[in-house]
N, C-alpha and C. Protein backbone atom coordinates (compact mmCIF):
# COMPACT_ATOMS: atom_id res chain seq x y z
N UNK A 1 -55.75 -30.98 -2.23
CA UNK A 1 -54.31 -31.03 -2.07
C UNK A 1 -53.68 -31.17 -3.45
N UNK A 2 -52.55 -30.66 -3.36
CA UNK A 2 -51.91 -30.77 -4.91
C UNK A 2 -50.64 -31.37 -4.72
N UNK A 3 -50.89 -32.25 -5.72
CA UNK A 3 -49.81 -33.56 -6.04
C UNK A 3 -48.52 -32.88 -6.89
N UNK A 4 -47.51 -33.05 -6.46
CA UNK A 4 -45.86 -32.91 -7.09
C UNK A 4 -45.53 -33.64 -7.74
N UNK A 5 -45.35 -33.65 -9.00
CA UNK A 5 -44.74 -35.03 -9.53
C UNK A 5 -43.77 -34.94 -9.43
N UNK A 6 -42.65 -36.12 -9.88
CA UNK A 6 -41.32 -36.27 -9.62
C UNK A 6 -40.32 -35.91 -10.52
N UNK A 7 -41.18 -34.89 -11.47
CA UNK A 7 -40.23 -34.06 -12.72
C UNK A 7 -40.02 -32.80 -12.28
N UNK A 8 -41.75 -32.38 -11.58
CA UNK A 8 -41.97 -31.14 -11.12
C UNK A 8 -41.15 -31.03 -9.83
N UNK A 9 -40.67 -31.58 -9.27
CA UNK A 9 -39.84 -31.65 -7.74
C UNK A 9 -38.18 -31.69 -8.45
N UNK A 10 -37.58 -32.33 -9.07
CA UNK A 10 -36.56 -32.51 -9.66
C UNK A 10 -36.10 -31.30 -10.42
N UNK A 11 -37.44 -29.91 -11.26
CA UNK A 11 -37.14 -29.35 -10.96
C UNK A 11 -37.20 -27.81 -10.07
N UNK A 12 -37.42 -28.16 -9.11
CA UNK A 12 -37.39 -27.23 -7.77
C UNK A 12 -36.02 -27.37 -7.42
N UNK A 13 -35.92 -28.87 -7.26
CA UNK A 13 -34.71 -29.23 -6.62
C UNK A 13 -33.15 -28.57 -7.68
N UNK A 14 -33.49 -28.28 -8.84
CA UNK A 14 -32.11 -28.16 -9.62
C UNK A 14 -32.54 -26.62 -9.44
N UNK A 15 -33.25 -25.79 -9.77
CA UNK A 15 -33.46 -24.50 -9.80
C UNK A 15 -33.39 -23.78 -8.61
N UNK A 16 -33.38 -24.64 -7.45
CA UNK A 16 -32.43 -24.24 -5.85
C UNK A 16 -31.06 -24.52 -6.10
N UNK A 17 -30.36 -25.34 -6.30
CA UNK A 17 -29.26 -25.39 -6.83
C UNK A 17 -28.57 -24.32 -7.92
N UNK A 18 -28.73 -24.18 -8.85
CA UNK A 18 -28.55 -23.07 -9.48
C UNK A 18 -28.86 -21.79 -8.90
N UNK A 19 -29.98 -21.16 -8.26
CA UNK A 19 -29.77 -20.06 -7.67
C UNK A 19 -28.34 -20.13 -6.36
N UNK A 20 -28.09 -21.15 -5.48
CA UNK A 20 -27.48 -21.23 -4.70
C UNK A 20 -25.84 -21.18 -5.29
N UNK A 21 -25.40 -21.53 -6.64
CA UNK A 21 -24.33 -21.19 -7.48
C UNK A 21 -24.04 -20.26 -8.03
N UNK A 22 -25.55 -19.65 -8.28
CA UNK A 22 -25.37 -18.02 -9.15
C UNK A 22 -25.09 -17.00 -7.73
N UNK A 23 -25.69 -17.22 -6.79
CA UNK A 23 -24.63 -16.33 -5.27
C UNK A 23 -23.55 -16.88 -5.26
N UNK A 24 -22.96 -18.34 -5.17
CA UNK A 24 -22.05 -18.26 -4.77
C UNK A 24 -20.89 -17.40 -6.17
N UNK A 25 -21.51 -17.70 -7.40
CA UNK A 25 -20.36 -17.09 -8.27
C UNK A 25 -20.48 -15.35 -8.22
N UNK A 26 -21.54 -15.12 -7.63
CA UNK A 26 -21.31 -13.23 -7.86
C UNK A 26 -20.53 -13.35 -6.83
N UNK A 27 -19.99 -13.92 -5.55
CA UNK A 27 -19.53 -13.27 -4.38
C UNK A 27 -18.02 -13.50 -5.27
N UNK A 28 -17.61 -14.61 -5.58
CA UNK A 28 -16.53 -15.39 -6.02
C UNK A 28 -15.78 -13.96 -7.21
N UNK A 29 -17.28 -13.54 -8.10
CA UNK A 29 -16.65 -12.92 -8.91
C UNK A 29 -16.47 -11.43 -8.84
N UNK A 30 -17.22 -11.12 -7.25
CA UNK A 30 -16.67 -9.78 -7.06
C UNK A 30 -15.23 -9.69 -6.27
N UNK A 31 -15.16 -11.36 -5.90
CA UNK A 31 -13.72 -11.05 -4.84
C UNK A 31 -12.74 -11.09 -5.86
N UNK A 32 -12.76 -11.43 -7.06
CA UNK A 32 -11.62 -11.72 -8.20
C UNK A 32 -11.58 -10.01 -9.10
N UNK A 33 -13.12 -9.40 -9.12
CA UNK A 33 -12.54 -8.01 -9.61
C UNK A 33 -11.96 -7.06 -8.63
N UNK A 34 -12.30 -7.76 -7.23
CA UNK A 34 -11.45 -6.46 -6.79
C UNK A 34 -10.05 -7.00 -6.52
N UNK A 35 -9.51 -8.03 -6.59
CA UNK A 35 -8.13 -8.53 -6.42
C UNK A 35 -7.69 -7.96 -7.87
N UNK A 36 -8.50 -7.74 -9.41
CA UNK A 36 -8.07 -7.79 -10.22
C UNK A 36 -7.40 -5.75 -10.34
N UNK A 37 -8.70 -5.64 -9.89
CA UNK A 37 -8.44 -3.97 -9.33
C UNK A 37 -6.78 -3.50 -8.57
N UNK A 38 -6.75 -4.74 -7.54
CA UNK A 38 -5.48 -4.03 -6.57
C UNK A 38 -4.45 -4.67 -7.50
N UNK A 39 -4.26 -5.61 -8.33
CA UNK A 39 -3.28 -6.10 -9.46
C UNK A 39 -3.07 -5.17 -10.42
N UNK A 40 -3.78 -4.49 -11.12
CA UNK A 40 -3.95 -3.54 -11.52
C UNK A 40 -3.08 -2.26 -11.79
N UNK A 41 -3.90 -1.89 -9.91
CA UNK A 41 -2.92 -0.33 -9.48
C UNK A 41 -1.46 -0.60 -8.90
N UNK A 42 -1.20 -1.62 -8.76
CA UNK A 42 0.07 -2.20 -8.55
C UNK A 42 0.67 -2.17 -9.78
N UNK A 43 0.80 -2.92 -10.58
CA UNK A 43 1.03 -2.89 -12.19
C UNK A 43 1.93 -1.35 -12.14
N UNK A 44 0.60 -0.53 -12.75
CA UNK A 44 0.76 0.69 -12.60
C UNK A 44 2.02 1.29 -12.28
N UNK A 45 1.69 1.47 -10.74
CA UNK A 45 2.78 1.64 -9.47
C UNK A 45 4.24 1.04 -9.68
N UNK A 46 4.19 0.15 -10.45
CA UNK A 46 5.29 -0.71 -10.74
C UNK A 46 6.11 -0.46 -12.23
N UNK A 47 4.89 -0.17 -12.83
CA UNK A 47 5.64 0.43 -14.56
C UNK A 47 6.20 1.74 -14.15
N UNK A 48 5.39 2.71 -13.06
CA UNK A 48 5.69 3.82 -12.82
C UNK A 48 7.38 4.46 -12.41
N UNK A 49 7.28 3.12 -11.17
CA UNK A 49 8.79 3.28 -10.57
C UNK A 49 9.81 2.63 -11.73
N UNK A 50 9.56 1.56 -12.02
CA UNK A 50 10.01 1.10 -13.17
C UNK A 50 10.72 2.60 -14.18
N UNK A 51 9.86 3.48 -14.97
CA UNK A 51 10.03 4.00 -16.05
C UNK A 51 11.17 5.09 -15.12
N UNK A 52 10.68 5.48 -13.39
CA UNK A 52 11.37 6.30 -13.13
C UNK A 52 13.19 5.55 -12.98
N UNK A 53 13.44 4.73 -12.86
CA UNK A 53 14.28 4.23 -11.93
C UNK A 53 15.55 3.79 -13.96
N UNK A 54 14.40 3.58 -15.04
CA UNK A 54 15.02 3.63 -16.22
C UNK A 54 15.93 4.86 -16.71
N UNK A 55 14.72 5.73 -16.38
CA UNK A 55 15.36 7.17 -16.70
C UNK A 55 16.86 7.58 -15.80
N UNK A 56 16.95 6.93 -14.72
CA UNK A 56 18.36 7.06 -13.81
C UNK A 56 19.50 6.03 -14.89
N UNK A 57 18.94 4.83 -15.55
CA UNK A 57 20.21 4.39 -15.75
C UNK A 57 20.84 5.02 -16.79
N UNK A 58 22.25 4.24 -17.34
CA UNK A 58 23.09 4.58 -18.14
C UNK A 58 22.02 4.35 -19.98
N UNK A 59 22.20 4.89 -20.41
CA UNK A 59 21.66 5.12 -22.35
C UNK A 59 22.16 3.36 -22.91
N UNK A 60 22.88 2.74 -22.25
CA UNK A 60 23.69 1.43 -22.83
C UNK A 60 22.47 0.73 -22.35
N UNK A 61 21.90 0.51 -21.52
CA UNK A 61 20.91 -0.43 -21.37
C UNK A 61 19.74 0.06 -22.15
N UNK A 62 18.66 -0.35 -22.77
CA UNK A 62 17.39 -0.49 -23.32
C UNK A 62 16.32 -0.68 -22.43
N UNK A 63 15.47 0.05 -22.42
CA UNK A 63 14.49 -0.43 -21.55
C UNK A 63 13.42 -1.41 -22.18
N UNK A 64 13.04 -2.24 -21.26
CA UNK A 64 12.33 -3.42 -21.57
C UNK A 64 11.01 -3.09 -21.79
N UNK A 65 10.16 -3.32 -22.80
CA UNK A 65 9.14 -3.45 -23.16
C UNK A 65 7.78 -4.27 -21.94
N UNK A 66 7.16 -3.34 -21.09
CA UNK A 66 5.91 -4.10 -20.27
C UNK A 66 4.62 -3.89 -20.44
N UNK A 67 3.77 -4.57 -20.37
CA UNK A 67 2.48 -4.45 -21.32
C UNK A 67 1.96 -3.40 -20.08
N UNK A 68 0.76 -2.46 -20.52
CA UNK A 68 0.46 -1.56 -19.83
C UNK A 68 -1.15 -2.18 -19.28
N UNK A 69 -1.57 -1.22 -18.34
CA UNK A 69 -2.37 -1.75 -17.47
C UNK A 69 -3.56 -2.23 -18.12
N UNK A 70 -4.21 -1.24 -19.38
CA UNK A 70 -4.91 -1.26 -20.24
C UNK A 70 -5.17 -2.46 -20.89
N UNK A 71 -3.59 -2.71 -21.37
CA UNK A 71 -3.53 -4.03 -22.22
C UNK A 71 -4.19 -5.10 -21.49
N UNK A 72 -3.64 -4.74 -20.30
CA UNK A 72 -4.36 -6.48 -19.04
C UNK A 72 -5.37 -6.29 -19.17
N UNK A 73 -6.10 -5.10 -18.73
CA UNK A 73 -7.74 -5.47 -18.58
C UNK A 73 -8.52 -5.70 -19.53
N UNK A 74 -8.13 -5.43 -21.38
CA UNK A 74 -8.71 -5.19 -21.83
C UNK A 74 -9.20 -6.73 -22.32
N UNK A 75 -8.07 -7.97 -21.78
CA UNK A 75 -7.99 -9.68 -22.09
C UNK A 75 -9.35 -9.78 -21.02
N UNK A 76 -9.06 -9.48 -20.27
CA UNK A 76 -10.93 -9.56 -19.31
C UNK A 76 -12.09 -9.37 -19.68
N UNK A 77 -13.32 -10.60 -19.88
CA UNK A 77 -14.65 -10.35 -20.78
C UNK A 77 -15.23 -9.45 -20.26
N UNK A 78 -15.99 -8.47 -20.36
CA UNK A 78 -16.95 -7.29 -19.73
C UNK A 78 -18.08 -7.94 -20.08
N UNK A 79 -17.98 -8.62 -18.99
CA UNK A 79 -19.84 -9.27 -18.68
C UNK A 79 -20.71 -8.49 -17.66
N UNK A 80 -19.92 -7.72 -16.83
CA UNK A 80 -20.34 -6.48 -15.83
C UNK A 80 -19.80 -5.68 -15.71
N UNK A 81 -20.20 -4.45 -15.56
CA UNK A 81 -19.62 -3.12 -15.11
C UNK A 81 -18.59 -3.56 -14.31
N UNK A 82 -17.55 -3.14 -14.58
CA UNK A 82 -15.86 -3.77 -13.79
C UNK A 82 -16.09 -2.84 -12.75
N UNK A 83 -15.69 -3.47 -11.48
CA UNK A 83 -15.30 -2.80 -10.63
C UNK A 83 -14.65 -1.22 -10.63
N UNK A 84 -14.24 -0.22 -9.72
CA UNK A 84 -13.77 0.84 -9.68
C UNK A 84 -12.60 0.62 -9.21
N UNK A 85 -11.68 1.02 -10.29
CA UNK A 85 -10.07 0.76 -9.67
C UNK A 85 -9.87 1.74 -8.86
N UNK A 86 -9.27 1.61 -7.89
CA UNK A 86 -8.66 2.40 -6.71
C UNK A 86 -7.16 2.66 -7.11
N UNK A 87 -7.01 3.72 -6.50
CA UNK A 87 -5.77 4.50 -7.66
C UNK A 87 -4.59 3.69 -6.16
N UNK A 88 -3.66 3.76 -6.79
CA UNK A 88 -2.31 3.16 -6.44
C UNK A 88 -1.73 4.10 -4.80
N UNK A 89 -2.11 5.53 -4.19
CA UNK A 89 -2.52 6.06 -3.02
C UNK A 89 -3.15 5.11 -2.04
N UNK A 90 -4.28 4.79 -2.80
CA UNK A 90 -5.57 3.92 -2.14
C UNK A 90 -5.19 2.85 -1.41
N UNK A 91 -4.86 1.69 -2.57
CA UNK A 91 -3.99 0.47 -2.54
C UNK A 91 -2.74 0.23 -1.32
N UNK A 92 -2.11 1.72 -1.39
CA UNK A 92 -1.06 1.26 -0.44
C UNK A 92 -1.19 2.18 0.76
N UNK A 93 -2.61 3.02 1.34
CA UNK A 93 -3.01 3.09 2.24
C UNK A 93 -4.07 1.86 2.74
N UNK A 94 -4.56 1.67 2.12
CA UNK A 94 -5.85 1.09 2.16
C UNK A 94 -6.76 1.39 2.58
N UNK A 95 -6.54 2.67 1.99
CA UNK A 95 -8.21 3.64 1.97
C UNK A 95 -9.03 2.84 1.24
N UNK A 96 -10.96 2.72 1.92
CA UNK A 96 -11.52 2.64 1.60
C UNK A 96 -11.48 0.91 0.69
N UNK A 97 -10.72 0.49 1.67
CA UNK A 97 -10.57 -1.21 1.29
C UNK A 97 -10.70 -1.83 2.77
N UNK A 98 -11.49 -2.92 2.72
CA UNK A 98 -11.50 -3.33 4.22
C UNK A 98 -10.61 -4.79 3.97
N UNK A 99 -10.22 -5.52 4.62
CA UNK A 99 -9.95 -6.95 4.64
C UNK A 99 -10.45 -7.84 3.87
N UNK A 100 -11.43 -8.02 3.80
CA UNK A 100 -12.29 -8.51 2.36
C UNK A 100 -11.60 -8.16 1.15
N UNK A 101 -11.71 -6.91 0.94
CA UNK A 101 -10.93 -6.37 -0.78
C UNK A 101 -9.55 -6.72 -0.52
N UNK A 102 -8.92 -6.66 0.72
CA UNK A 102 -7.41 -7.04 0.76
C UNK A 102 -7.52 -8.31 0.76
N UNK A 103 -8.42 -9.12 0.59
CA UNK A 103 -8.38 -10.82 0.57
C UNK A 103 -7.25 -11.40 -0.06
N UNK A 104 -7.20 -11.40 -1.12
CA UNK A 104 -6.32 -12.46 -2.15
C UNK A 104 -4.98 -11.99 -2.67
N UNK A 105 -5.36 -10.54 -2.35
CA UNK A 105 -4.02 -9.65 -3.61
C UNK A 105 -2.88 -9.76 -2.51
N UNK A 106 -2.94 -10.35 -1.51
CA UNK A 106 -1.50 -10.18 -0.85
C UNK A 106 -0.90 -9.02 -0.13
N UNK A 107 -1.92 -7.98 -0.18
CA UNK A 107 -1.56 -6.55 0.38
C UNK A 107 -1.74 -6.40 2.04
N UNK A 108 -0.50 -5.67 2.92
CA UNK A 108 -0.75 -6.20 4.01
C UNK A 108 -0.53 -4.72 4.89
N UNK A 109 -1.18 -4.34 5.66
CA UNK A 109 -0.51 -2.93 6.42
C UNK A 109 1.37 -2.93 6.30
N UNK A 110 1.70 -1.60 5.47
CA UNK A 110 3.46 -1.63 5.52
C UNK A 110 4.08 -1.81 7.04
N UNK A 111 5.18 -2.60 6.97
CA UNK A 111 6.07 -2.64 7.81
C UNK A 111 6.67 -1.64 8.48
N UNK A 112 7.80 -1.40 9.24
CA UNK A 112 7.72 -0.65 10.25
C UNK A 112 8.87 0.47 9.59
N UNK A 113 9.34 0.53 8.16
CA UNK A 113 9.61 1.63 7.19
C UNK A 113 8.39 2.06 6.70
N UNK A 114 7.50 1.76 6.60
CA UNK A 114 6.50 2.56 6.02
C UNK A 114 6.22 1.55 4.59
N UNK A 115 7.09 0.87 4.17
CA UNK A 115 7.17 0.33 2.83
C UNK A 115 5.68 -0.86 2.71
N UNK A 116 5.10 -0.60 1.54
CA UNK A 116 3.51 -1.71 1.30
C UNK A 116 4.43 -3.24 1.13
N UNK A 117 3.88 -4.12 1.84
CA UNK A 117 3.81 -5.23 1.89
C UNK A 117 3.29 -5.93 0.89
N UNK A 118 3.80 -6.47 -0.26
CA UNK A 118 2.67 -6.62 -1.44
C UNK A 118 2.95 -7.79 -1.79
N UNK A 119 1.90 -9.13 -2.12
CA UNK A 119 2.53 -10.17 -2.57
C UNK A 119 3.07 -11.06 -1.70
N UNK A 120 2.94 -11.19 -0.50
CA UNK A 120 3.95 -11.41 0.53
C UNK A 120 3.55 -12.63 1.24
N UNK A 121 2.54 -13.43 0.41
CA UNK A 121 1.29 -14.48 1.07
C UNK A 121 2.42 -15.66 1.29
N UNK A 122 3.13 -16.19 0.96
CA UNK A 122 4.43 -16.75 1.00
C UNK A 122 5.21 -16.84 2.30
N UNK A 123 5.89 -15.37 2.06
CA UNK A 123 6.10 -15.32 2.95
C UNK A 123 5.30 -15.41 4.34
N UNK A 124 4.27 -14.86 4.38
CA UNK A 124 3.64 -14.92 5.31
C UNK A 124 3.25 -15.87 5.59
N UNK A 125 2.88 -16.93 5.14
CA UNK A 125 2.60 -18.78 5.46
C UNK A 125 3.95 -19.18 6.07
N UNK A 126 4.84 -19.35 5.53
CA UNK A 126 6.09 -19.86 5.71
C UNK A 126 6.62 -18.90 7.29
N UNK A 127 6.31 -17.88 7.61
CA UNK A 127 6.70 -16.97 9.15
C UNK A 127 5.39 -18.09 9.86
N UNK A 128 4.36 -18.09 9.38
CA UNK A 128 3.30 -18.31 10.74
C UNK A 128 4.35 -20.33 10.52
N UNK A 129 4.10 -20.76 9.84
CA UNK A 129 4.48 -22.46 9.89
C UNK A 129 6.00 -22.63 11.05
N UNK A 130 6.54 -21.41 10.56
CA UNK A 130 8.07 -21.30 11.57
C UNK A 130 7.46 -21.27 13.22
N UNK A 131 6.54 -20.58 13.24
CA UNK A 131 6.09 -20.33 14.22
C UNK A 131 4.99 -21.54 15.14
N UNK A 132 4.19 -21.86 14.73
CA UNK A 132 3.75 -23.26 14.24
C UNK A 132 4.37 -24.52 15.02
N UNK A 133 5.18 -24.28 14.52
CA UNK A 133 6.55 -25.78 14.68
C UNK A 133 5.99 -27.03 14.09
N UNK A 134 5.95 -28.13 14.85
CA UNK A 134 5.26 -29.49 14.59
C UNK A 134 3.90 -29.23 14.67
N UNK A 135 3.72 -28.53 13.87
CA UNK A 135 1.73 -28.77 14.50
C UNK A 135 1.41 -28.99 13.22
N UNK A 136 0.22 -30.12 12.74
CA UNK A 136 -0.52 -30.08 11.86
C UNK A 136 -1.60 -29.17 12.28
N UNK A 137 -1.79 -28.18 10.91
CA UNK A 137 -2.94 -27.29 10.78
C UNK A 137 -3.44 -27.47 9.26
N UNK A 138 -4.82 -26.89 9.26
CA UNK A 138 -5.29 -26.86 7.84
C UNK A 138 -5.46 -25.38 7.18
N UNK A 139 -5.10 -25.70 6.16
CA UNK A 139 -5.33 -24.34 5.16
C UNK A 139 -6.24 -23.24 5.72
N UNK A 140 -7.49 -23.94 6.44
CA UNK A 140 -8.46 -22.34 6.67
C UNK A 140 -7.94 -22.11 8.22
N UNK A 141 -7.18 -22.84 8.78
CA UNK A 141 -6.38 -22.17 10.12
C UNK A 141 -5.46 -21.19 9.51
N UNK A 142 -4.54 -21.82 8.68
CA UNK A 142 -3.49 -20.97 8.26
C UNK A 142 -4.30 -19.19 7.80
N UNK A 143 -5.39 -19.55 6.89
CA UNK A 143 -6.04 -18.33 6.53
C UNK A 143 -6.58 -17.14 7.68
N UNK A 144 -6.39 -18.25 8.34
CA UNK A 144 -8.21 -17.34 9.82
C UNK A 144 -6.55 -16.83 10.54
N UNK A 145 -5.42 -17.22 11.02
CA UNK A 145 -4.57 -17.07 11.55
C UNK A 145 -3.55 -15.59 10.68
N UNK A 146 -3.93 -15.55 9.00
CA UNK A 146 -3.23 -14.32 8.56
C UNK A 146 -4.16 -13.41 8.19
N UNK A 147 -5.37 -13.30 8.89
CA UNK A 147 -6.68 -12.85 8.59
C UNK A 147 -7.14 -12.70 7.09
N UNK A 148 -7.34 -14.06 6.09
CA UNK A 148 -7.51 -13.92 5.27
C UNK A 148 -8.84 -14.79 5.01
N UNK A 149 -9.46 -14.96 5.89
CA UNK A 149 -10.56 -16.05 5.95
C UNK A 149 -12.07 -15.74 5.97
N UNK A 150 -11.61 -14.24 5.24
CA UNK A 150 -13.45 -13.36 5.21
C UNK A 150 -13.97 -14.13 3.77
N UNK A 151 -13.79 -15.03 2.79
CA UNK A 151 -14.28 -15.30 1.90
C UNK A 151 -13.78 -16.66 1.24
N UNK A 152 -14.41 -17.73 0.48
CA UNK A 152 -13.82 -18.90 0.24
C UNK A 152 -12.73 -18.24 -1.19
N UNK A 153 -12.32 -17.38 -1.31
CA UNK A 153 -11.45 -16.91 -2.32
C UNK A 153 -10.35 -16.74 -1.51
N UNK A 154 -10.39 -16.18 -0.46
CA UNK A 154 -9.20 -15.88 0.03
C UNK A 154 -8.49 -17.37 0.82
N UNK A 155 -9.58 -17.92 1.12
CA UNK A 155 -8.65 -19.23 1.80
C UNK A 155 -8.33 -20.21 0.40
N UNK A 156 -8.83 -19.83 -0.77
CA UNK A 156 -8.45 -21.25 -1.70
C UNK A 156 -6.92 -20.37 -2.46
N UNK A 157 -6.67 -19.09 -2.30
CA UNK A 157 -5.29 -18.51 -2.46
C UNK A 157 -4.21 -18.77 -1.40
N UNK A 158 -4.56 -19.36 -0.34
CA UNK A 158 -3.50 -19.89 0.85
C UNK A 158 -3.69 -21.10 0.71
N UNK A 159 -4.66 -21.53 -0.28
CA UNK A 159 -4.75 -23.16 -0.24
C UNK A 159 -3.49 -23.26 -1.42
N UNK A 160 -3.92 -22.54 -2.18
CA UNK A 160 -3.17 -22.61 -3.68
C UNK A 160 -1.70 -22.12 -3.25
N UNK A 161 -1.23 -21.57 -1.97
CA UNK A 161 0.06 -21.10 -2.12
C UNK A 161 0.71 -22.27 -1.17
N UNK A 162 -0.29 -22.55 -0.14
CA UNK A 162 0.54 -24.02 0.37
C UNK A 162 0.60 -24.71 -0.73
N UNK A 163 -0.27 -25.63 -1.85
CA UNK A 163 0.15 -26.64 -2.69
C UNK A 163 1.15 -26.51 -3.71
N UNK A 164 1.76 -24.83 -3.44
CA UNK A 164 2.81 -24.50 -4.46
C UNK A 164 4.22 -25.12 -3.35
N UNK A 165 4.14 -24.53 -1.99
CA UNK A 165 4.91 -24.26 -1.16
C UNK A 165 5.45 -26.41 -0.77
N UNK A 166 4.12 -27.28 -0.73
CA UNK A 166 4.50 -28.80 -1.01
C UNK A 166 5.36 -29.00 -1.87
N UNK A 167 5.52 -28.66 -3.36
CA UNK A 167 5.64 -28.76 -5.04
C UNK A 167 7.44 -28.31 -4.45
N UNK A 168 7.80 -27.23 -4.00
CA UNK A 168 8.90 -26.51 -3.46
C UNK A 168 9.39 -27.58 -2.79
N UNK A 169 9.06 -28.09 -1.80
CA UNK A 169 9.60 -29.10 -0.56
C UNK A 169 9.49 -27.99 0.39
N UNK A 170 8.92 -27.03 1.06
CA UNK A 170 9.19 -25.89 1.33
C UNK A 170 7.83 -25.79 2.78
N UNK A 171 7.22 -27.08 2.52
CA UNK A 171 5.94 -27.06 3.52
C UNK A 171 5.66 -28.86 3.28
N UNK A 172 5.67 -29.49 3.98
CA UNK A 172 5.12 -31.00 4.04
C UNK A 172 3.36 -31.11 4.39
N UNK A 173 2.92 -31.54 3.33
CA UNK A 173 1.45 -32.18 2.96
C UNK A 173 1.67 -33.44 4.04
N UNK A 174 0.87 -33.89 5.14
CA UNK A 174 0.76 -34.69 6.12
C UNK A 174 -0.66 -35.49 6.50
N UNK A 175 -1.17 -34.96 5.65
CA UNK A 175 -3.05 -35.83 5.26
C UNK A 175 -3.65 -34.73 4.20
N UNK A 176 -4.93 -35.47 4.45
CA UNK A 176 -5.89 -34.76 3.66
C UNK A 176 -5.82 -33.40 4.13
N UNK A 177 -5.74 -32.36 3.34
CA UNK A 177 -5.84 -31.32 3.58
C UNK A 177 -5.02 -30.70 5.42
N UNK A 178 -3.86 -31.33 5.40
CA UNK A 178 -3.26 -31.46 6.66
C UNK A 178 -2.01 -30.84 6.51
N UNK A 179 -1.53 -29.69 6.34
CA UNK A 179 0.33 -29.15 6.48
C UNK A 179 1.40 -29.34 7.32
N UNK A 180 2.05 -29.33 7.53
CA UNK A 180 2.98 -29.15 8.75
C UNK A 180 4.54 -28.47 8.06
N UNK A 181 5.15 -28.16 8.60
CA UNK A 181 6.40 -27.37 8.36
C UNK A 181 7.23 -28.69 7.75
N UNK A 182 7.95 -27.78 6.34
CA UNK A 182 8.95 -28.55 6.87
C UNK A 182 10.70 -29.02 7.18
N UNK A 183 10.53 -29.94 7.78
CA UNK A 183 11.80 -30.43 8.88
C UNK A 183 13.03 -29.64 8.23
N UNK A 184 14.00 -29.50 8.56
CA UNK A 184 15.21 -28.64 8.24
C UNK A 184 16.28 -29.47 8.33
């Protein structure tokens, strides 16, 4: 029989640990390039209408200087092959994006003009809490309830937008990790 010592076990025990962090950070860090992806083609989409909507105004205004998409990504370390940006079509069909890639970026099937829903995590907490009424719920209800609860990235961005929405007065903190609307 072979004896373990208690250095040799200590480390098994840390080198399970560390593998169990190095999954959890690839999942963590593929859900942040592809949120960084749909930020991105939005950008884009946004300098785009932007430059068009400049060219309509009057010569008296100046147009404002916005850093281009390039510039953003290029502040991002390339420790891996970056994700494949999905062109700004993509994004606001959501071709070839399932719920998962729509996790964090706020992107939601358009409304009943046709118009993309973008950014709208806010709002969308604050409609379900109206709805809600007096009920204490927790952050991964709120998430599983705006179907954003396929990944711990997407519920710690509804975590992070309730603790903005407390900071507001705009949502009442009621325990540990406990929300409720609030009162009017």
């Amino acid at each position: 029989m072979v004896s373990v010592t208690p250095k040799a076990r200590n480390i098994e025990i840390t080198a399970e640990g560390l593998q169990e962090d190095l999954a959890r950070l690839e999942i963590q860090k593929q859900a942040l390039e592809r949120e960084l992806a749909a930020v991105t083609a939005h950008l884009g989409s946004v300098q785009r209408a932007l430059s068009a909507l400049q060219a309509l105004m009057p010569e008296s205004v100046p147009p404002a200087p916005a850093a281009r998409p390039a510039d953003v990504v290029a502040e991002v370390p390339a420790t891996a092959a970056p994700a494949p940006v999905p062109s700004a079509d993509e994004v606001e069909d959501g071709a070839g994006a399932g719920d998962a890639d729509r996790a964090e970026d706020g992107s939601v099937p358009g409304d009943a003009d046709g118009s993309k829903a973008y950014g709208k995590l806010t709002e969308q907490i604050l409609a379900y809490f109206a709805d809600a009424g007096n009920t204490d719920v927790r952050a991964r209800d709120v998430a599983s309830a705006l179907g954003r609860d396929t990944d711990s990235g997407s519920i710690n961005a509804v975590r992070s937008t309730l603790d903005r929405l407390v900071g507001q007065s705009r949502v009442r903190r009621v325990g540990r990790g406990l929300y409720r609307a609030a009162k009017r």
